[in-house]
Structures are given as C-alpha cells and as structure tokens.
C-alpha atoms as a PDB file:
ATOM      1  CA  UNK A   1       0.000   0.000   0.000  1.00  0.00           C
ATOM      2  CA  UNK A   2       1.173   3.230  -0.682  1.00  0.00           C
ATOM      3  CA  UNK A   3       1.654   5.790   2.109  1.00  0.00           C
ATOM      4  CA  UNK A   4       1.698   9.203   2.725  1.00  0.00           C
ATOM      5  CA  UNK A   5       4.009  11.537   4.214  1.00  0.00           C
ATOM      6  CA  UNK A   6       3.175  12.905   7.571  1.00  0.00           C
ATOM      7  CA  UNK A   7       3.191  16.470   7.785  1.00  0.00           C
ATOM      8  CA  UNK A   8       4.416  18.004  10.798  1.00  0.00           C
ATOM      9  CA  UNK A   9       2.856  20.980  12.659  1.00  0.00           C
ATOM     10  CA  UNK A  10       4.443  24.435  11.938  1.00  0.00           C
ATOM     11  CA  UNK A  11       6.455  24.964  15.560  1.00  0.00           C
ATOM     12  CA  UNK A  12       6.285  28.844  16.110  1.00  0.00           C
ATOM     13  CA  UNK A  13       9.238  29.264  18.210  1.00  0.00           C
ATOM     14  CA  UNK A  14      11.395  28.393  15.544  1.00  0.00           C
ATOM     15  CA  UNK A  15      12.266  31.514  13.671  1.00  0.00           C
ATOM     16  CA  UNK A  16      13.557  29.878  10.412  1.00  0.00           C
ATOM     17  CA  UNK A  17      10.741  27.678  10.520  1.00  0.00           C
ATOM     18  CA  UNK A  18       8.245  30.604  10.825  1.00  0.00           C
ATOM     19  CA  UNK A  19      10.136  32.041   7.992  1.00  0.00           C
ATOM     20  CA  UNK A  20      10.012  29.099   5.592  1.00  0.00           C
ATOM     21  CA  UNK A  21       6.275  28.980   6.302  1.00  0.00           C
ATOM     22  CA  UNK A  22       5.715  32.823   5.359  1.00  0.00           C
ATOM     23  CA  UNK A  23       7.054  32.031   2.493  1.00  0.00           C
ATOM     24  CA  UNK A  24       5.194  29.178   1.962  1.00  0.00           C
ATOM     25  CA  UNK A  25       1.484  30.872   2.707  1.00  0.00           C
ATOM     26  CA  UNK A  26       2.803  33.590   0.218  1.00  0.00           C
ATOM     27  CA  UNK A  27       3.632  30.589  -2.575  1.00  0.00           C
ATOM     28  CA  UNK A  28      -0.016  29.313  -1.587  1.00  0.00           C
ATOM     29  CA  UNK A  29      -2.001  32.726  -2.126  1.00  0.00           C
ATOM     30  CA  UNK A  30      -0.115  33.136  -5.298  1.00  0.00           C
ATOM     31  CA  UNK A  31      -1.438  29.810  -6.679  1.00  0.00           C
ATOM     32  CA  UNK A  32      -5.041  30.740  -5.251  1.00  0.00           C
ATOM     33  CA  UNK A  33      -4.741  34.014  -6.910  1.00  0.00           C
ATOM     34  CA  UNK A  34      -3.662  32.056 -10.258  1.00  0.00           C
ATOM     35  CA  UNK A  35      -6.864  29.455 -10.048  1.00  0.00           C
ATOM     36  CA  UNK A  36      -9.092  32.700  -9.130  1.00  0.00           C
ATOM     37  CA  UNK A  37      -7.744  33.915 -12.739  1.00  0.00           C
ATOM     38  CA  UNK A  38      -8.366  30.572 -14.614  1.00  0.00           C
ATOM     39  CA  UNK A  39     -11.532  29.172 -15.869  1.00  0.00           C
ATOM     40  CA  UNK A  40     -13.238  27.405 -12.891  1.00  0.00           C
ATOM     41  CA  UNK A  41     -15.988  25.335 -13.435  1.00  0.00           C
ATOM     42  CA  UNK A  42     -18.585  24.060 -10.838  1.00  0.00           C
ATOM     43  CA  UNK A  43     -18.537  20.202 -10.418  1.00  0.00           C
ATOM     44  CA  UNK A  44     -22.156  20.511 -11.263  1.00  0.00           C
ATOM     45  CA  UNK A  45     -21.460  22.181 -14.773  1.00  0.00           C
ATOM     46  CA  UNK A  46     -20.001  18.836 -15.837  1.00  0.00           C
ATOM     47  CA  UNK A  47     -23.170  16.711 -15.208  1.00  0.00           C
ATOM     48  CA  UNK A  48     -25.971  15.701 -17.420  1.00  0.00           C
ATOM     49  CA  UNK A  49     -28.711  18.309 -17.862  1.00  0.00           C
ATOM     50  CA  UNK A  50     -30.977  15.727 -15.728  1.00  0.00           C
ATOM     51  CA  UNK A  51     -29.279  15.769 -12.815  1.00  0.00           C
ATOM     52  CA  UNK A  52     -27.939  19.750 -13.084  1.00  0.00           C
ATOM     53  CA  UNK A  53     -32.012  20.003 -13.082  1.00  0.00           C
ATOM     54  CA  UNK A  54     -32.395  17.598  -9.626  1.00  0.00           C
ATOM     55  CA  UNK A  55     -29.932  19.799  -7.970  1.00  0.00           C
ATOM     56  CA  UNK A  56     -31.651  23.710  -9.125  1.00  0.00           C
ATOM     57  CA  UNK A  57     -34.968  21.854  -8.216  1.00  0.00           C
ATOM     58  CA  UNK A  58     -35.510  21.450  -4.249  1.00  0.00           C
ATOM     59  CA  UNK A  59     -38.715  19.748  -5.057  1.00  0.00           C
ATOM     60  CA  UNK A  60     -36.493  17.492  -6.904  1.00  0.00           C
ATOM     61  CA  UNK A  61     -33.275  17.508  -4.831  1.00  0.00           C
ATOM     62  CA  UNK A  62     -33.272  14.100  -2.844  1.00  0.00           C
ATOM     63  CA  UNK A  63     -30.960  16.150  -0.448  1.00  0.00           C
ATOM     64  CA  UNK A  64     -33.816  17.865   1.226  1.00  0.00           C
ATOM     65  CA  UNK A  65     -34.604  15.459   2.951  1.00  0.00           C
ATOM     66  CA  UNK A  66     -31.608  15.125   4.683  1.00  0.00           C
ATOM     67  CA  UNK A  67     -32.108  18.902   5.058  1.00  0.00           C
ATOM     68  CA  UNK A  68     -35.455  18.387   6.732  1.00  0.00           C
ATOM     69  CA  UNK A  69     -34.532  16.186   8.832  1.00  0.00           C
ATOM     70  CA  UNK A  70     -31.572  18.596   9.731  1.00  0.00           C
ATOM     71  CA  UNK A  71     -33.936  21.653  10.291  1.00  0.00           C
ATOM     72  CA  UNK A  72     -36.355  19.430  13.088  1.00  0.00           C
ATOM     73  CA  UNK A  73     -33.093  18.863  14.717  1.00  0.00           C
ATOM     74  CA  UNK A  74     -32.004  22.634  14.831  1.00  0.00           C
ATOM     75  CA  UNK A  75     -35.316  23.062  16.658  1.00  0.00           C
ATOM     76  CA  UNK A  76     -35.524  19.725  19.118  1.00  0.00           C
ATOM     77  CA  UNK A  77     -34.136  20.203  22.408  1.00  0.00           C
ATOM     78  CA  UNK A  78     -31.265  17.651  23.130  1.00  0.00           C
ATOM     79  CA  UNK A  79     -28.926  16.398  26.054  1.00  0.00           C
ATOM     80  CA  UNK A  80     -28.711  17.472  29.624  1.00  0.00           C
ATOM     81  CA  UNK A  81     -29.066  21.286  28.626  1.00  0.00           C
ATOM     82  CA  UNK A  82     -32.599  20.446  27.692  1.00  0.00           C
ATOM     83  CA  UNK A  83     -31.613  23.266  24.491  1.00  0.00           C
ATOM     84  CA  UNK A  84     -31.824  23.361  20.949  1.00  0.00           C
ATOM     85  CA  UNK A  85     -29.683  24.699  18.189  1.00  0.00           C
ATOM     86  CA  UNK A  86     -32.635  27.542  18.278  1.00  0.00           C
ATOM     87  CA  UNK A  87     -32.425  28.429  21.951  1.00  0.00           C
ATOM     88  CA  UNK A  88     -28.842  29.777  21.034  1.00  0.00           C
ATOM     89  CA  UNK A  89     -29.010  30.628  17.507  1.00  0.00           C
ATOM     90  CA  UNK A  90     -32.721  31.888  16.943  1.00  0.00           C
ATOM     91  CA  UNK A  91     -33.663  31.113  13.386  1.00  0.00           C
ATOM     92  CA  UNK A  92     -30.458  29.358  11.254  1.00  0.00           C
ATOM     93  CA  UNK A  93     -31.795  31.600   7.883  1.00  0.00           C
ATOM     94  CA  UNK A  94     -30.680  34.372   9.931  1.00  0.00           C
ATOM     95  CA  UNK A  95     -27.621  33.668  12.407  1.00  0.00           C
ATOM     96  CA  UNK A  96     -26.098  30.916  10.163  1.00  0.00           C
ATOM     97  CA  UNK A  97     -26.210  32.943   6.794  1.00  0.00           C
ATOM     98  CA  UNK A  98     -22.454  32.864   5.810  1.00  0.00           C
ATOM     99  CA  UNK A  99     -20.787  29.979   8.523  1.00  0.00           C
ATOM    100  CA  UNK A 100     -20.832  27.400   5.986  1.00  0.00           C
ATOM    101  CA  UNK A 101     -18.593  29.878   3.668  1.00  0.00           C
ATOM    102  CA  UNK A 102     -15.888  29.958   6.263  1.00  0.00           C
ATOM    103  CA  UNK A 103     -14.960  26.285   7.068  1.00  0.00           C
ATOM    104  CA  UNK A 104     -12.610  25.152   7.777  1.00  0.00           C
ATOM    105  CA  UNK A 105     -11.661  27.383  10.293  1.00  0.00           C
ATOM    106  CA  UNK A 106      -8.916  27.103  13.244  1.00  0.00           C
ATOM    107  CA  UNK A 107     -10.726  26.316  16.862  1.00  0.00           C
ATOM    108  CA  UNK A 108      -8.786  26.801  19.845  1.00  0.00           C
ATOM    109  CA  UNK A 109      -5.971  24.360  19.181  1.00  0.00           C
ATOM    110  CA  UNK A 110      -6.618  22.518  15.701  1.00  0.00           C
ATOM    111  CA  UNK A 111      -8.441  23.608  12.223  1.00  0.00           C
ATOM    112  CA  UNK A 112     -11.394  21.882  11.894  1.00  0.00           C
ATOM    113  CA  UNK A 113     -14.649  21.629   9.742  1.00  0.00           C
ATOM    114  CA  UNK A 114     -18.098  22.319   9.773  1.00  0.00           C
ATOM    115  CA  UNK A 115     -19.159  18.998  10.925  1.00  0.00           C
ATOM    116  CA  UNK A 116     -16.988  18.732  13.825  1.00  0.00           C
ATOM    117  CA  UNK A 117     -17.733  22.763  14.882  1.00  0.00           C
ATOM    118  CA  UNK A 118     -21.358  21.041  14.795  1.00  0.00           C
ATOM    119  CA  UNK A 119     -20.556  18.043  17.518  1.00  0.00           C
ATOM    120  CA  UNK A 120     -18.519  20.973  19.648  1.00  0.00           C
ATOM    121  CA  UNK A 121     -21.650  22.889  20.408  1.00  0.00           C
ATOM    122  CA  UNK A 122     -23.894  19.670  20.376  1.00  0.00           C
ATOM    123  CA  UNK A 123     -21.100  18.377  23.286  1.00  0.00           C
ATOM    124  CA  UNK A 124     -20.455  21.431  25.130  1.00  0.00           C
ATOM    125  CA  UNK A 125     -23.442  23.312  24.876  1.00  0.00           C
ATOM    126  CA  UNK A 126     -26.267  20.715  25.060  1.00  0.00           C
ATOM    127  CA  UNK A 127     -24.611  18.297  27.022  1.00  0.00           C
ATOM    128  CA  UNK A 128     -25.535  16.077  24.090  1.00  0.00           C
ATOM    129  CA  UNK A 129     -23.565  12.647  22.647  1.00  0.00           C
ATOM    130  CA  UNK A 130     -21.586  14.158  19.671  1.00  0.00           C
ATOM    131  CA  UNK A 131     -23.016  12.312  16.224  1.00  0.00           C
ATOM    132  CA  UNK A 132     -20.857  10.039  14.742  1.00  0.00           C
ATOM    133  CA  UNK A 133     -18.907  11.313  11.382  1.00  0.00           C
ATOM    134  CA  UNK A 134     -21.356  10.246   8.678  1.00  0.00           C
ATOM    135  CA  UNK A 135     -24.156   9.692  10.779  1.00  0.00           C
ATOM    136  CA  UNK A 136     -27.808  10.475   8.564  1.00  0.00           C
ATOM    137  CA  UNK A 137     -28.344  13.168  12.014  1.00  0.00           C
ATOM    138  CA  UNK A 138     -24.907  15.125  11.253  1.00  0.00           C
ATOM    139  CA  UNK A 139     -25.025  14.999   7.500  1.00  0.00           C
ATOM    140  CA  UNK A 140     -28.701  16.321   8.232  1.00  0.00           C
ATOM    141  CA  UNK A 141     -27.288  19.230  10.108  1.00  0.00           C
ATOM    142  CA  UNK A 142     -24.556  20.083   8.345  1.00  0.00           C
ATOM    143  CA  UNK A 143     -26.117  20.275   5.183  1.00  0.00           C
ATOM    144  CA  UNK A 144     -29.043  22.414   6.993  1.00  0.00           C
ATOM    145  CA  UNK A 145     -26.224  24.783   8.259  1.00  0.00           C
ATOM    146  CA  UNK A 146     -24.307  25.085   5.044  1.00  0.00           C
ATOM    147  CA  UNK A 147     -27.648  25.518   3.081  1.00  0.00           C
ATOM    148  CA  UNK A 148     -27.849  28.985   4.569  1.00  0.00           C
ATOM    149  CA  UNK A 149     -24.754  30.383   2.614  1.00  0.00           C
ATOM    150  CA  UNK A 150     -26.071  28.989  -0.857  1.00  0.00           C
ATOM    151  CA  UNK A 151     -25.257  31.829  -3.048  1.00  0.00           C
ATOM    152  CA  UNK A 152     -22.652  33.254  -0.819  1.00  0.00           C
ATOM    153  CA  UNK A 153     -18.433  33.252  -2.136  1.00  0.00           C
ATOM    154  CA  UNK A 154     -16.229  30.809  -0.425  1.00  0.00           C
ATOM    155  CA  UNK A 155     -14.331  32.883   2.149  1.00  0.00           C
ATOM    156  CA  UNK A 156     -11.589  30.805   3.769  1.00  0.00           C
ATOM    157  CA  UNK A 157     -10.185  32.549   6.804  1.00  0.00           C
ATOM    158  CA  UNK A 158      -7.287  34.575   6.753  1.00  0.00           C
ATOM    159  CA  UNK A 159      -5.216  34.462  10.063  1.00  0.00           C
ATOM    160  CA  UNK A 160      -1.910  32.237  10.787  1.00  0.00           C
ATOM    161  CA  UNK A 161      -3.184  28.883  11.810  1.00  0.00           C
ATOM    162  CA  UNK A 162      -6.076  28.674   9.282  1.00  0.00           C
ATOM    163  CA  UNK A 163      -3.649  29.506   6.325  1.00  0.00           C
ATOM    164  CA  UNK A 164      -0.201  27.276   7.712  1.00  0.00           C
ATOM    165  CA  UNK A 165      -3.165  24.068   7.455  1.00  0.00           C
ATOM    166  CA  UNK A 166      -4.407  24.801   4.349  1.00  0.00           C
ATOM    167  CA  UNK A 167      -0.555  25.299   3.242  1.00  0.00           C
ATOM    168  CA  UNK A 168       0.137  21.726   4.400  1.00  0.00           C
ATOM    169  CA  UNK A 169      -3.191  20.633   2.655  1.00  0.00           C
ATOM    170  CA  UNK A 170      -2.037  21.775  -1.092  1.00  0.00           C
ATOM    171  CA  UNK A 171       1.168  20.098  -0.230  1.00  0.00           C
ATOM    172  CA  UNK A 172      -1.233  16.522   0.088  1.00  0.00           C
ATOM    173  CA  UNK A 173      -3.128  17.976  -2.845  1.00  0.00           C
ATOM    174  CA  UNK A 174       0.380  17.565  -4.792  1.00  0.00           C
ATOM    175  CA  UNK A 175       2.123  14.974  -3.588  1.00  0.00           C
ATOM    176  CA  UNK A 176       1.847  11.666  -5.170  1.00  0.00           C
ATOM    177  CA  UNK A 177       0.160   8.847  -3.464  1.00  0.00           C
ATOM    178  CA  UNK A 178      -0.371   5.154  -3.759  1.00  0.00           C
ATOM    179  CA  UNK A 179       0.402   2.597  -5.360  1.00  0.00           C
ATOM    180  CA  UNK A 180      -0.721   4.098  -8.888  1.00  0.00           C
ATOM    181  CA  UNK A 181       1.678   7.036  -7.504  1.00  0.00           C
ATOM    182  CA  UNK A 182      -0.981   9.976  -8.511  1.00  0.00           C
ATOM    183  CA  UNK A 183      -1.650  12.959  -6.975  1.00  0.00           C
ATOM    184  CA  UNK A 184      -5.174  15.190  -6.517  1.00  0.00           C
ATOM    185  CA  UNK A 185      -3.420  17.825  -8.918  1.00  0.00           C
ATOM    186  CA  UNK A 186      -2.498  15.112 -11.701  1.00  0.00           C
ATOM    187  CA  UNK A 187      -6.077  13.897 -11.938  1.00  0.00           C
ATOM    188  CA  UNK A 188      -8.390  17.393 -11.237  1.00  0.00           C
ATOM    189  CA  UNK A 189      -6.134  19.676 -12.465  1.00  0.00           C
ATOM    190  CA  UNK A 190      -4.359  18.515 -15.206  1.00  0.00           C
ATOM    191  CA  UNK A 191      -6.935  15.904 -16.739  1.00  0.00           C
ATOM    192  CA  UNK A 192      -9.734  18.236 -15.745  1.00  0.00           C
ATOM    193  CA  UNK A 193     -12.983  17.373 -18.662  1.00  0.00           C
ATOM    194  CA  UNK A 194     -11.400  14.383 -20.114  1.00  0.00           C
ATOM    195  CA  UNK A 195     -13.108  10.865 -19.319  1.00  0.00           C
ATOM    196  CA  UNK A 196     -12.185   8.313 -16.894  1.00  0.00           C
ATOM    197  CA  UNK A 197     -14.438   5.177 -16.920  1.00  0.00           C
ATOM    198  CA  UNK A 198     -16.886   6.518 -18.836  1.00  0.00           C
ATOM    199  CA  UNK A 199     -17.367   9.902 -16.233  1.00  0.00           C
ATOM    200  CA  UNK A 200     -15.992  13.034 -16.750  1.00  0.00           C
ATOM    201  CA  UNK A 201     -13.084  14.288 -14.512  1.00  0.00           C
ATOM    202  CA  UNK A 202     -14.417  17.505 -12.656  1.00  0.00           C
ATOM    203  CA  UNK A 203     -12.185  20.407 -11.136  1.00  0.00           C
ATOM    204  CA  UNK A 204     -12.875  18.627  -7.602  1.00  0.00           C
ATOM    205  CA  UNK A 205     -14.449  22.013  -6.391  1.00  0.00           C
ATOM    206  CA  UNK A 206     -15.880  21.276  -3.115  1.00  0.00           C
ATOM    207  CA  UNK A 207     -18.341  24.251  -2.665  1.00  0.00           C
ATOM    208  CA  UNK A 208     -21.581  21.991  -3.264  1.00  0.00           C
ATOM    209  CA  UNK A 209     -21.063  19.745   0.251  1.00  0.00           C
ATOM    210  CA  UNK A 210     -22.578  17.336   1.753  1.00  0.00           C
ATOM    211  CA  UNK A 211     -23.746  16.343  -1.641  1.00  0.00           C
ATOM    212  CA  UNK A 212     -26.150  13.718  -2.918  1.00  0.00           C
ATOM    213  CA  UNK A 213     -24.543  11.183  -4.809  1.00  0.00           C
ATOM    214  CA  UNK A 214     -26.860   8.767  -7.345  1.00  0.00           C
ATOM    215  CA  UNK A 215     -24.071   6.442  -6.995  1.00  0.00           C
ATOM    216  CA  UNK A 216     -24.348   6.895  -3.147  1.00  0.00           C
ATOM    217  CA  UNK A 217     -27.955   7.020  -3.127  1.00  0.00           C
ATOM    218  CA  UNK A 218     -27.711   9.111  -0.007  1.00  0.00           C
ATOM    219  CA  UNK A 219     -25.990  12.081   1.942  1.00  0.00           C
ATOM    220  CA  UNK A 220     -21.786  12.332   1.873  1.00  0.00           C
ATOM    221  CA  UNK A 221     -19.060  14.246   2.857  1.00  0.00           C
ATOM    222  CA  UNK A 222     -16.543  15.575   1.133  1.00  0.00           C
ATOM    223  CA  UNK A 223     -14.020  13.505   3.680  1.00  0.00           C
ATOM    224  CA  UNK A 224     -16.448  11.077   2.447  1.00  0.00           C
ATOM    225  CA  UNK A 225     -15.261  11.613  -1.233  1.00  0.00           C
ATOM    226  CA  UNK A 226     -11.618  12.511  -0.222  1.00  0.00           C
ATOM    227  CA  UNK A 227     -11.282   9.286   1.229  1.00  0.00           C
ATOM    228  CA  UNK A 228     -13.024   7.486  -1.545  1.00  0.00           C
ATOM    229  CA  UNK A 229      -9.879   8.797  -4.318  1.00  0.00           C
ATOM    230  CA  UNK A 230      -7.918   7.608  -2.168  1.00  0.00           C
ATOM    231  CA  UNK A 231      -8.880   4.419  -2.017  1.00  0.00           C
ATOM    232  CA  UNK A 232      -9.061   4.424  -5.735  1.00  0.00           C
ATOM    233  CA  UNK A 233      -5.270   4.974  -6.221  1.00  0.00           C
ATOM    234  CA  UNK A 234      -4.578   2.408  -3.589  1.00  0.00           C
ATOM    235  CA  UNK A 235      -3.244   4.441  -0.899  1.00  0.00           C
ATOM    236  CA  UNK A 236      -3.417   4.214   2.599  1.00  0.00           C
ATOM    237  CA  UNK A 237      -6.972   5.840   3.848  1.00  0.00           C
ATOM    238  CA  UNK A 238      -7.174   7.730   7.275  1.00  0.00           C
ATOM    239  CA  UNK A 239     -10.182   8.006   9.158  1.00  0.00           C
ATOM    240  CA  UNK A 240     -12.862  10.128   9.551  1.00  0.00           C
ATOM    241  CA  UNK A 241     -11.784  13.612  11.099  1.00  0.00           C
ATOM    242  CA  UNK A 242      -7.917  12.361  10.353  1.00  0.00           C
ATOM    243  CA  UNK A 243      -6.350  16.506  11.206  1.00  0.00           C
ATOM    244  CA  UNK A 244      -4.402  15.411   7.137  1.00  0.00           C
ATOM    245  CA  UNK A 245      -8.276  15.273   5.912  1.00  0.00           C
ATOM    246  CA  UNK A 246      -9.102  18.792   7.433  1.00  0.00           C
ATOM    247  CA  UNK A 247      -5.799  20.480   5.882  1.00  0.00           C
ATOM    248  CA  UNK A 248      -6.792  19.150   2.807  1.00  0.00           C
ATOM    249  CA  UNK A 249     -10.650  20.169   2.779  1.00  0.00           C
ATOM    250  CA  UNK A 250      -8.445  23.787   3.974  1.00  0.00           C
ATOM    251  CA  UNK A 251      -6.610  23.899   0.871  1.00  0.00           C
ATOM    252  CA  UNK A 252      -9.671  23.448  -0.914  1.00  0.00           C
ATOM    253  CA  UNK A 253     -11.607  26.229   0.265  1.00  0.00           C
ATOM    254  CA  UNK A 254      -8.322  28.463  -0.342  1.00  0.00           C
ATOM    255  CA  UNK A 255      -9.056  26.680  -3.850  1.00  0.00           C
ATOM    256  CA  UNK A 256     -12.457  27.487  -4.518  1.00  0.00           C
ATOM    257  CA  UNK A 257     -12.261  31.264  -2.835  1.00  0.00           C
ATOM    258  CA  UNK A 258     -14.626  33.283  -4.532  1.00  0.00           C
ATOM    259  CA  UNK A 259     -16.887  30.336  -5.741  1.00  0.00           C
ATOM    260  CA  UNK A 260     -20.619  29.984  -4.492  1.00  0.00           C
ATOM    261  CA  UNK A 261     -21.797  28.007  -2.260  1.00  0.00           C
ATOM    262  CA  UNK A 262     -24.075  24.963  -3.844  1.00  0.00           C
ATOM    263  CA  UNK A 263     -25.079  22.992  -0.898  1.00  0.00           C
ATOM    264  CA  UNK A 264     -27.186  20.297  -1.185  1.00  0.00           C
ATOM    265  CA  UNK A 265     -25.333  19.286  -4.535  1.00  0.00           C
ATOM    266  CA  UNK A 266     -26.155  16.478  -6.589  1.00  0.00           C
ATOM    267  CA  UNK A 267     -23.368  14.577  -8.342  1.00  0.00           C
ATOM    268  CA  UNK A 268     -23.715  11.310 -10.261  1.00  0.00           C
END
C-alpha cells in the first residue's frame, strides 16, 4: 500500500521555521490568486442536464430530505441542557447565513470543519452525545447549516493557523500517493474534462457539500469523497476527522475562494 508523508505541525518558536512557512502561505495565495484567474468550473457544470435540473430543483433535490430532517433537529431540544440549536441561535436563515462559507476554520488548538464545529456545540453546549462522522443526524445538520450560505463566495479565513493548514493541505493535494503514484493535482487539475471510466473528470471544487450522490444514493461528505480517491489509487486511507483530511478540505476552500456556495449538490 502506498503511504503518505506525515506532515508536521508548523512549531512557532522556531524563527527559520516561521520564515520558511511565510514564504510558503505567500507561494499558496499566489497559486489561489492564479486558479481565481483561470476558468473554474462548478462540479455541477459537468453533469448531465438531468441531474444539473435535480440539484436547481428542491422539489427534486433528494438532499432535502436530509435537510429536513436537519432543520427538526435545529429546533428539538437535546442532552442534559434540555436546548436546541434555536435556543442559542434563533432562526439558522438568519444567524447561520455565511458559517458554511468559512470552514474550515482554526478552533482553539486545531483547524477543523463544519461537521466537527457542529458536535462541539452539540457536546459542550447541550450536554448532548456528539453524532458520529457520517451519521444520517450530522449529514442532516450540516447540510441544513451550510444551506444557509447557498449563493454566498467561499471565504476561507485569513489568520496564521487557518492559512499554515491549508498550506500543508495543497502540499497533500500535490504529492503523489499510492500505489498508482498519482496525486489530486495530476487527476483534477491537469486531466480536468477528459473521461475516466466513462465519467468526466471535474475540477474537484468542493463548494456543493454534503452532496447527494446517485451512486451513493444518499448524503456524503466531502471527507467522504476525499477518502473514496484515495482508495481508488490504492493508498493508505485515514479516518474520519484524520487533522491530514481537514488540511486538505483547507486547501480546498483556499481553492475554490470566490466560488458559491451549492449545498445540497447532486453529483452522479
């Protein structure tokens, strides 16, 4: 099995090492900036007209009803608090407008996603059981959250810690893996539009999660998807929440900056 490189956390006290990573943030805007001037295409511009229809259609999107299912838990008290999502947030088309758009975001000591900023507040706050990653309840919710910024640009945080992840994430988005030896960048940027087993090869934009897959049949995340390529080029898969995951969903949204928000996608 192929295996990846760890990538070690930037150590601040180090002053060449703080150097070498200014530089390296500055390498990774530049190449943001560069995408940002290039032709990007949603994922769902590469889909048959059917299914670009399912996904501009809520009355045909089979992602609602993950959705509703996510908005009756936004509004059913849970755990020892005896509070909802409500009691803290009021209505989630008003307080939640924008969140999804800046994920992943650095939390105390780690970057982390949406999902897991979810089972914080669910732990903390309501005294609750945190879902578990892939659960039907936290897809629900996290699609139900990021719903609120459809429309809205991708607007990955700027400070230190945010940016250092999403630097090591484009390094995993480059670096080969495997046993077929391919990297993310060899497959979604450079084959980008050609055919590969009879289905196009999108730009691996990652604006439209949670998504509903017809190959799926139901709800997934994009660690969901990030773990299924690698699987496909044989390499060794981490688990769900893995911190190498988050970088790389970081590196991403540096990626996509300036794209809309599509949550619930469809993709085939």
């Amino acid at each position: 099995m192929g295996r990846r490189q760890r990538l070690h956390p930037h150590r601040k006290n180090d002053h060449h090492g703080e150097r070498i990573m200014k530089a390296m943030l500055a390498l990774m805007m530049i190449a943001a900036s560069a995408l940002a001037a290039d032709e990007r295409r949603s994922g769902a511009d590469f889909m048959s007209p059917a299914t670009q229809a399912m996904q501009r259609d809520d009355t045909q999107n089979p992602a609602m009803l993950w959705i509703s299912n996510g908005e009756a838990q936004w509004n059913t008290a849970a755990g020892g608090s005896g509070k909802s999502c409500a009691s803290c947030h009021g209505d989630a088309k008003n307080s939640m407008r924008g969140v999804a758009a800046r994920f992943p975001a650095f939390h105390r000591d780690r970057t982390i996603n949406l999902s897991q900023r979810i089972n914080i507040c669910r732990e903390r706050k309501q005294q609750a059981t945190p879902w578990r990653a892939e659960s039907e309840e936290l897809l629900g919710m996290e699609a139900y959250v990021a719903m609120q910024s459809r429309g809205m640009p991708v607007t990955p945080p700027q400070d230190q810690d945010t940016r250092a992840s999403a630097a090591r994430g484009q390094q995993l988005y480059f670096q080969r893996i495997g046993q077929l030896n391919l990297s993310c960048a060899q497959c979604h940027d450079q084959q980008a539009g050609k055919r590969l087993g009879g289905s196009t090869i999108p730009q691996a934009h990652a604006s439209a999660y949670p998504i509903y897959r017809l190959e799926w049949q139901a709800m997934g995340s994009l660690q969901r998807r990030l773990r299924n390529c690698m699987s496909g080029v044989r390499a060794e898969v981490p688990p769900y929440g893995a911190q190498e995951l988050i970088e790389l969903e970081a590196w991403l949204a540096v990626r996509d900056q300036g794209m809309k928000i599509e949550t619930p996608g469809v993709r085939p």
